[in-house]
Protein backbone atom coordinates (compact mmCIF):
# COMPACT_ATOMS: atom_id res chain seq x y z
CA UNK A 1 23.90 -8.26 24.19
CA UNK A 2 21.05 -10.55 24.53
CA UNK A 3 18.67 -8.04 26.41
CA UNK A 4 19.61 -5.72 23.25
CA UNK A 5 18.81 -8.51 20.94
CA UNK A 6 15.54 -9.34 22.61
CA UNK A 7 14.61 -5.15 22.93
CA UNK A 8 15.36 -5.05 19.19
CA UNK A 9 13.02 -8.34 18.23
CA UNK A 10 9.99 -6.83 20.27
CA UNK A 11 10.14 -3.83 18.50
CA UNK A 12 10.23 -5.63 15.53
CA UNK A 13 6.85 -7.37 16.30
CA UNK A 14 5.37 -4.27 17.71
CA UNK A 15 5.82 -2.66 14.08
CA UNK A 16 4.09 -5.99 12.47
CA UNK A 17 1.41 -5.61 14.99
CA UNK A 18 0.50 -2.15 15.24
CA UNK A 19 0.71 -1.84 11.21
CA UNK A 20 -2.04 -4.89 11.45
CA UNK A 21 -4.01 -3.27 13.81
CA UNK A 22 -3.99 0.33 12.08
CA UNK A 23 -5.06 -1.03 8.98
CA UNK A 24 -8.98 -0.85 9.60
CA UNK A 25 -9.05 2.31 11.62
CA UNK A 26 -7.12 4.36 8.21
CA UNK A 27 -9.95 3.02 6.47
CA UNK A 28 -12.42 3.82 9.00
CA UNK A 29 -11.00 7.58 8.53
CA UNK A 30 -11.22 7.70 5.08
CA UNK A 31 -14.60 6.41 4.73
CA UNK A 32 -15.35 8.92 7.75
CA UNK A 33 -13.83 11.89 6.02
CA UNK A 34 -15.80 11.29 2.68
CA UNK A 35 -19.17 10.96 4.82
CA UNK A 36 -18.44 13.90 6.55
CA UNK A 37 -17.86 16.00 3.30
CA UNK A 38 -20.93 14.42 1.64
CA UNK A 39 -22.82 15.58 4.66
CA UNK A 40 -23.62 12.54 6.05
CA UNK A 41 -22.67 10.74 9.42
CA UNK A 42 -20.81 8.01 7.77
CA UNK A 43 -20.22 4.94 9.74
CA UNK A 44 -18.03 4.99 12.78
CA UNK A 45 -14.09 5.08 12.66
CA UNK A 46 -14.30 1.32 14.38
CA UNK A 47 -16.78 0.06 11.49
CA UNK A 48 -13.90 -2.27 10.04
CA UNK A 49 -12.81 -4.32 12.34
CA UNK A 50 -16.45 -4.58 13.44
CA UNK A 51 -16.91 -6.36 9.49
CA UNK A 52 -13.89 -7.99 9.74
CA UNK A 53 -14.85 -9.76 13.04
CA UNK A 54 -18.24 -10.65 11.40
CA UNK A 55 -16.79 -11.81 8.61
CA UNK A 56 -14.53 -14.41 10.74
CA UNK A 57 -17.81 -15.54 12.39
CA UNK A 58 -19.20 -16.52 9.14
CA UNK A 59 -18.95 -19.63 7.44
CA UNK A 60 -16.98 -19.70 3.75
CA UNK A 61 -19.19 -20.52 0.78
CA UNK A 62 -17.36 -22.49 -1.90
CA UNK A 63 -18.44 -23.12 -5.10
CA UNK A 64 -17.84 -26.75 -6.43
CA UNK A 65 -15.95 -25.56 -9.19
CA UNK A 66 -13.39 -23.97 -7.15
CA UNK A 67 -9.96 -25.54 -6.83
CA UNK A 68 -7.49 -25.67 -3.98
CA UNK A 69 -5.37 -22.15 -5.41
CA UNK A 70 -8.72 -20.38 -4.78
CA UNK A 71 -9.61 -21.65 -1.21
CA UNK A 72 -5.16 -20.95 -0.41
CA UNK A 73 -5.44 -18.00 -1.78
CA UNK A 74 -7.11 -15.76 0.60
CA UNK A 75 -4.28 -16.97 3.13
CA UNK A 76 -1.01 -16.40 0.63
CA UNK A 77 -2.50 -12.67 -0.01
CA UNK A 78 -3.00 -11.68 3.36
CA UNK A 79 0.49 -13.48 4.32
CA UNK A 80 2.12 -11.47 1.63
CA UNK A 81 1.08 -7.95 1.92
CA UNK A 82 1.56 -8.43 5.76
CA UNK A 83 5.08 -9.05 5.16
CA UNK A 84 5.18 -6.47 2.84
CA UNK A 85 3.73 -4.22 5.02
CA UNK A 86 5.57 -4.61 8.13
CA UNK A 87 9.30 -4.53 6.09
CA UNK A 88 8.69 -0.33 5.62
CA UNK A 89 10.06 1.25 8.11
CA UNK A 90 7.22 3.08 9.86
CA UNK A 91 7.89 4.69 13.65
CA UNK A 92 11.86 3.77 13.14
CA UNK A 93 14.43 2.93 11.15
CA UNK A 94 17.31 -0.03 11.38
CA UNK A 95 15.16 -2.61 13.13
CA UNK A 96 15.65 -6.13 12.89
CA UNK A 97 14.29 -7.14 9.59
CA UNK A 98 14.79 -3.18 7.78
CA UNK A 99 17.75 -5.04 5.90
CA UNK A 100 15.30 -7.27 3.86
CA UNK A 101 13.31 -3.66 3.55
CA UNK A 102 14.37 -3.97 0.17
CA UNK A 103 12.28 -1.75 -2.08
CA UNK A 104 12.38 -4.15 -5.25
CA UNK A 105 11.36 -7.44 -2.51
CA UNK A 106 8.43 -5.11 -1.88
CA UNK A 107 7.77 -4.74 -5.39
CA UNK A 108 7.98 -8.24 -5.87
CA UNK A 109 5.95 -9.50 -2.88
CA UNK A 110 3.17 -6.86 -3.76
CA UNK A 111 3.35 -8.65 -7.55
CA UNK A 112 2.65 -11.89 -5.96
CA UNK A 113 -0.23 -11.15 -3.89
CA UNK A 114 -1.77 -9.18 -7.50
CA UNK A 115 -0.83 -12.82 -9.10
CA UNK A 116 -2.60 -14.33 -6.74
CA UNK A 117 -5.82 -12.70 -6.35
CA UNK A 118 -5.91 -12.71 -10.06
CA UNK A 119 -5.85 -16.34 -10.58
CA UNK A 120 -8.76 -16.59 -7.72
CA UNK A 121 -10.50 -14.73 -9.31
CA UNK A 122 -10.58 -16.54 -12.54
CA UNK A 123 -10.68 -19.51 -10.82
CA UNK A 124 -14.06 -20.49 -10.38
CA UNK A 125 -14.84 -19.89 -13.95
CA UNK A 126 -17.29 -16.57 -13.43
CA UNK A 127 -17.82 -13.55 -16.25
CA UNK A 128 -16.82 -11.06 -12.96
CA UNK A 129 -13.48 -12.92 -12.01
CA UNK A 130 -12.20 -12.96 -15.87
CA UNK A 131 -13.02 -8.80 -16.19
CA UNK A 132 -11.88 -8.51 -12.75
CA UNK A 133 -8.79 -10.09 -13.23
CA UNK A 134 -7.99 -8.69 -16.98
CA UNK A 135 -8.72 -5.08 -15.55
CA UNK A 136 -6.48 -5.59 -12.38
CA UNK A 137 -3.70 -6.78 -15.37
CA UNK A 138 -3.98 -4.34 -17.51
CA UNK A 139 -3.68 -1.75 -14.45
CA UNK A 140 -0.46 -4.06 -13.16
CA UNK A 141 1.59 -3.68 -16.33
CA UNK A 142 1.50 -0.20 -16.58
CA UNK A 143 1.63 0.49 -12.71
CA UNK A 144 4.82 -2.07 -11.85
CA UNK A 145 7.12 -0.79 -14.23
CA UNK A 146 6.42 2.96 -13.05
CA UNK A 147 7.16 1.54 -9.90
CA UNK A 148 10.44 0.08 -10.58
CA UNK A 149 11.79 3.22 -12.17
CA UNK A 150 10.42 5.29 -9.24
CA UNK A 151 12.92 3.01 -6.93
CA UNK A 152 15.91 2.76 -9.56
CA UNK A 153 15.04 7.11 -9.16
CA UNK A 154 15.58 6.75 -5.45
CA UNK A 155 18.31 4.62 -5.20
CA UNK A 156 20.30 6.70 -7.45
CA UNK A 157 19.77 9.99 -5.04
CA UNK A 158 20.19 7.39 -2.11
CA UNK A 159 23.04 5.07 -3.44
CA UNK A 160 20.61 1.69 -2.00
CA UNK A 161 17.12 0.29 -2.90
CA UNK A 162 16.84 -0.55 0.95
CA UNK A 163 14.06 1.96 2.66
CA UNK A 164 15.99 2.49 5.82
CA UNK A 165 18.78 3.80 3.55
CA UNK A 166 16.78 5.96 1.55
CA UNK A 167 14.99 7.21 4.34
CA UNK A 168 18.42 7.85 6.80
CA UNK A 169 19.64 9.73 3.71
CA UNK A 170 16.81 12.24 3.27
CA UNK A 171 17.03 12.97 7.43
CA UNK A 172 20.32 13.67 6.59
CA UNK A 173 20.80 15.50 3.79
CA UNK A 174 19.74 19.45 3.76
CA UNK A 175 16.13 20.20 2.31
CA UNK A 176 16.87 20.84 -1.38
CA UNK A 177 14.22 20.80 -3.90
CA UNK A 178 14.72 18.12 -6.43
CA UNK A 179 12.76 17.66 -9.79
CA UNK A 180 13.47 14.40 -10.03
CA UNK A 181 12.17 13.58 -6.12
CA UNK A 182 9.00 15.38 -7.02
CA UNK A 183 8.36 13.60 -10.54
CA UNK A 184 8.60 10.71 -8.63
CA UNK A 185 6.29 11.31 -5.47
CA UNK A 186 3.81 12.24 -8.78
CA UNK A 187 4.43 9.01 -10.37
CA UNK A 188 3.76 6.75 -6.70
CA UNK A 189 0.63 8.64 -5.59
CA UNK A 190 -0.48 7.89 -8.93
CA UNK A 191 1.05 4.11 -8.60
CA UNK A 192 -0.65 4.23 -4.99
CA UNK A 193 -4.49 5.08 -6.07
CA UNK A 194 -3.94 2.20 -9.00
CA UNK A 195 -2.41 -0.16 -6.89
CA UNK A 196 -5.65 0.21 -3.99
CA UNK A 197 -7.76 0.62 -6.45
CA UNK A 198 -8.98 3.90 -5.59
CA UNK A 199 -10.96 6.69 -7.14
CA UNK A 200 -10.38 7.44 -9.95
CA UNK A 201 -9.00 3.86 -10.79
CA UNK A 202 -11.57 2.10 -8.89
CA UNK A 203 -14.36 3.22 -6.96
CA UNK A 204 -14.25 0.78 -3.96
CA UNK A 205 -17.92 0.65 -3.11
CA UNK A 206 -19.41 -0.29 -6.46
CA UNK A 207 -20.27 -3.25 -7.45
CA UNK A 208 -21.78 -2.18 -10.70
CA UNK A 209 -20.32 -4.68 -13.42
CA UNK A 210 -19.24 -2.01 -16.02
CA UNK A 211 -16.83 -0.25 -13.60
CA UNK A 212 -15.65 -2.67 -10.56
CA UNK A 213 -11.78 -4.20 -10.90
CA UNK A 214 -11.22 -5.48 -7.74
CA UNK A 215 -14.35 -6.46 -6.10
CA UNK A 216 -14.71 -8.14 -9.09
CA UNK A 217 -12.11 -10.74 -8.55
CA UNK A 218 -13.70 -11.39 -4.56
CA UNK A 219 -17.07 -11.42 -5.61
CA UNK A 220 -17.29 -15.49 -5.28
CA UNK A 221 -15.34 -15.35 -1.52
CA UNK A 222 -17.06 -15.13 1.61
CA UNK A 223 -16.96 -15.87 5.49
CA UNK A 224 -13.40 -16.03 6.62
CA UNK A 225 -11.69 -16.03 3.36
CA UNK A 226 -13.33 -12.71 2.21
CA UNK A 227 -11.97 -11.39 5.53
CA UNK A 228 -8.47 -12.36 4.92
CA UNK A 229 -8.49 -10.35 1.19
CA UNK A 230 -10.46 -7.57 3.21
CA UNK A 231 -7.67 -7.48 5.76
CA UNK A 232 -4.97 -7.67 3.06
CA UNK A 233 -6.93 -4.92 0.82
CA UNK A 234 -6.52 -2.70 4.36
CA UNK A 235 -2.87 -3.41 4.70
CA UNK A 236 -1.94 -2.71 0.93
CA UNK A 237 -4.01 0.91 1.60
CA UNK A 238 -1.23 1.31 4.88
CA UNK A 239 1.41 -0.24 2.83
CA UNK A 240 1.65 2.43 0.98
CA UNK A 241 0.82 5.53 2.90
CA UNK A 242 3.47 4.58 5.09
CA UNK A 243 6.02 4.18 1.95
CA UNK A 244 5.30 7.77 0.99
CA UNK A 245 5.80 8.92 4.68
CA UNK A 246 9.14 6.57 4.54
CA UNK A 247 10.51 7.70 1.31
CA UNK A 248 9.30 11.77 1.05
CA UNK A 249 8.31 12.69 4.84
CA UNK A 250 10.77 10.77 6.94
CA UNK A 251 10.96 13.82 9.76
CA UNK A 252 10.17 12.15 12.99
CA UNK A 253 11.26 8.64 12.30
CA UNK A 254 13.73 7.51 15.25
CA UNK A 255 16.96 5.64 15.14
CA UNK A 256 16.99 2.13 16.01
CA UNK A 257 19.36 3.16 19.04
CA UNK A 258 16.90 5.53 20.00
CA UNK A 259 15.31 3.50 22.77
CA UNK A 260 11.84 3.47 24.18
CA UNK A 261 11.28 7.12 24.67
CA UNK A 262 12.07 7.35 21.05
CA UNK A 263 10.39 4.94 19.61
CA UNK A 264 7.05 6.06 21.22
CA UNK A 265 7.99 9.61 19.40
CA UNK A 266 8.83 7.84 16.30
CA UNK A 267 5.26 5.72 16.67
CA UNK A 268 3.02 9.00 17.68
CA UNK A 269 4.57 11.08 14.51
CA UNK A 270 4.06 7.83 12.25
CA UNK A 271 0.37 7.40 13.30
CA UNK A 272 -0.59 10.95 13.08
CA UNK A 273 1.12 11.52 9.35
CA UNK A 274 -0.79 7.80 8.67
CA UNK A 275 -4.40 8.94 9.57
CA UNK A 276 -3.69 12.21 7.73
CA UNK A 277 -2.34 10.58 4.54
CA UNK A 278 -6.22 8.94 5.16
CA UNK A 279 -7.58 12.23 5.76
CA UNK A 280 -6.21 13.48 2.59
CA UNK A 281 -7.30 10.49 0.37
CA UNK A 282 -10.75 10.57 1.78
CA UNK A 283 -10.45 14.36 0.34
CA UNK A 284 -9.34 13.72 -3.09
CA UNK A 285 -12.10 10.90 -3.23
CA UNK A 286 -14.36 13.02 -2.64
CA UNK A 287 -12.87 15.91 -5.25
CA UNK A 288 -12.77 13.89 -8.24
CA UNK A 289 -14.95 11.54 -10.24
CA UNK A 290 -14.39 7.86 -11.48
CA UNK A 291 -12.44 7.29 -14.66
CA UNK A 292 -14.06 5.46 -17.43
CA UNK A 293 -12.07 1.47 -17.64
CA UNK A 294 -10.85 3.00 -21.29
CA UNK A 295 -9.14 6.01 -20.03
CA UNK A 296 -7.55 4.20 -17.23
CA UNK A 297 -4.34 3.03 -18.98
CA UNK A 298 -3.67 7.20 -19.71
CA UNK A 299 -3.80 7.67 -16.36
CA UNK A 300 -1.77 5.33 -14.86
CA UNK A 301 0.64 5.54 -18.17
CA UNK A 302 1.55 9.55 -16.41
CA UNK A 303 2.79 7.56 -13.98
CA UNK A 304 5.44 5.48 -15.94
CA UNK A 305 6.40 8.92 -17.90
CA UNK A 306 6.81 10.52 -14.69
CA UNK A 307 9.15 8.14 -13.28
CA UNK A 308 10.83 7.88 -16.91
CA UNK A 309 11.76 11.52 -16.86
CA UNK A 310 12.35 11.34 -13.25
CA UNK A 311 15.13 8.67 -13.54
CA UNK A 312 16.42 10.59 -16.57
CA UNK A 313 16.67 13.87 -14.58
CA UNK A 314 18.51 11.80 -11.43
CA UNK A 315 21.02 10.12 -13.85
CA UNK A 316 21.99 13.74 -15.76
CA UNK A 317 21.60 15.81 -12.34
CA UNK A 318 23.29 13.05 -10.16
CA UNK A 319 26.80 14.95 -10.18
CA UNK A 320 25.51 18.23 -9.56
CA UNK A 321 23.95 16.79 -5.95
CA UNK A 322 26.73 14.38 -4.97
């Protein structure tokens, strides 16, 4: 009993740290994949832990306005969506901590982390940090609440909100094509690219003033503290790749009782869908332009209709699949 106890809490920590280490090398890939298609070399797959490790190096730069929430921050963020991140079940399912896998905790721990970096950013008192923060608001209120109705979607087809659940039950069941299931994959890719603040939300390399969300808000940080948000920004990105492999592409994913052997399945069919979901962002990147700020609210606002109708659909077609 205790050698099963201590098998199952190692696994547990090899999920928190492999999903840390990942992080940079799916963002490595997507940056690589956009190069590529641009025809250019790009920088190397390795380039961010290489910044990330030059960033730790580095002294922080405070400004004297800044209070103590913006030199905590960085930490709480990174703290958060770590937490967040390693609670979905990625190479198997039933581990230690998959009971607190709860999909509205995630919500909520991913809403504290936005809170956060919001109130850094308007912290120190800059023009940047107030737009930064205002956009990133704007984007929240419209992207949580599709969110939540996505989950309530789930949980009706599952009967639980907890991801090991939802993802046991779609293993299980027979494929059938659902429209509710799709309206809602829809609605969290769209939730995803707002949420990452990706193109066309966000185009993660500017830094022009008219466009940027959230390197507006980490503008002011720097050294180790801009590393920790980096870090956290990288996690968020594998946060929720992996909840779209958990919730719609589950084939792979190994028992808890599996064992070794199947765990080491479960990881090798978890990384590859991971650095494809990467691929394929790095793809639609590339395939689409940047939203102007005014039409951003439309966009994201398909995403709340699409889990509306999506919960509707589950609710009136919830007899039909029982």
């Amino acid at each position: 009993m205790t050698g099963d106890l201590l098998v199952q809490f190692l696994a547990q920590g090899a999920q928190m740290t492999f999903v840390l280490l990942i992080a940079p090398l799916a963002v490595g890939v997507v940056r690589r994949v956009k190069a590529r298609l641009m025809r250019r070399q790009g920088p190397p797959l390795l380039q961010g832990y290489f910044d990330l490790a030059k960033l730790l190096r580095k002294e922080s730069v405070i400004a004297e306005s800044a209070s103590w929430l913006f030199r905590s921050a960085p930490y709480l963020i990174f703290a958060l969506t770590w937490v967040a991140a390693a609670l979905v079940p990625s190479f198997a399912s039933g581990l230690m901590f998959n009971w607190a896998a709860d999909v509205v905790a995630l919500v909520a721990l991913l809403g504290a982390a936005r809170a956060l970096l919001a109130l850094a950013g308007m912290d120190v008192g800059t023009s940047f940090g107030g737009i930064g923060s205002s956009r990133e608001m704007m984007i929240a209120t419209l992207a949580e609440p599709a969110m939540m109705l996505i989950v309530l979607t789930l949980a009706i087809a599952a009967g639980t909100t907890r991801l090991a659940g939802v993802a046991d039950f779609f293993l299980a069941e027979p494929f059938a094509v659902r429209v509710s299931l799709a309206l809602s994959l829809v609605a969290l890719v769209i939730v995803a690219l707002a949420e990452n603040a990706r193109i066309p939300v966000d185009n993660p390399v500017t830094h022009l003033e008219l466009t940027m969300v959230h390197e507006a808000m980490v503008l002011e940080y720097s050294g180790r503290h801009l590393a920790l948000i980096e870090a956290a920004s990288h996690l968020k990105l594998v946060l929720y790749i992996s909840l779209l492999i958990c919730l719609f592409a589950p084939f792979g994913m190994a028992p808890a009782s599996a064992g070794v052997t199947g765990w080491l399945i479960g990881l090798a069919a978890w990384t590859a869908k991971l650095l494809f979901g990467a691929a394929l962002l790095g793809l639609w990147e590339v395939s689409i332009a940047k939203m102007r700020v005014f039409r951003l609210p439309d966009f994201v606002g398909i995403a709340f209709v699409f889990g509306f109708l999506a919960i509707l659909l589950a609710f009136l077609t919830r007899g039909v699949f029982a």
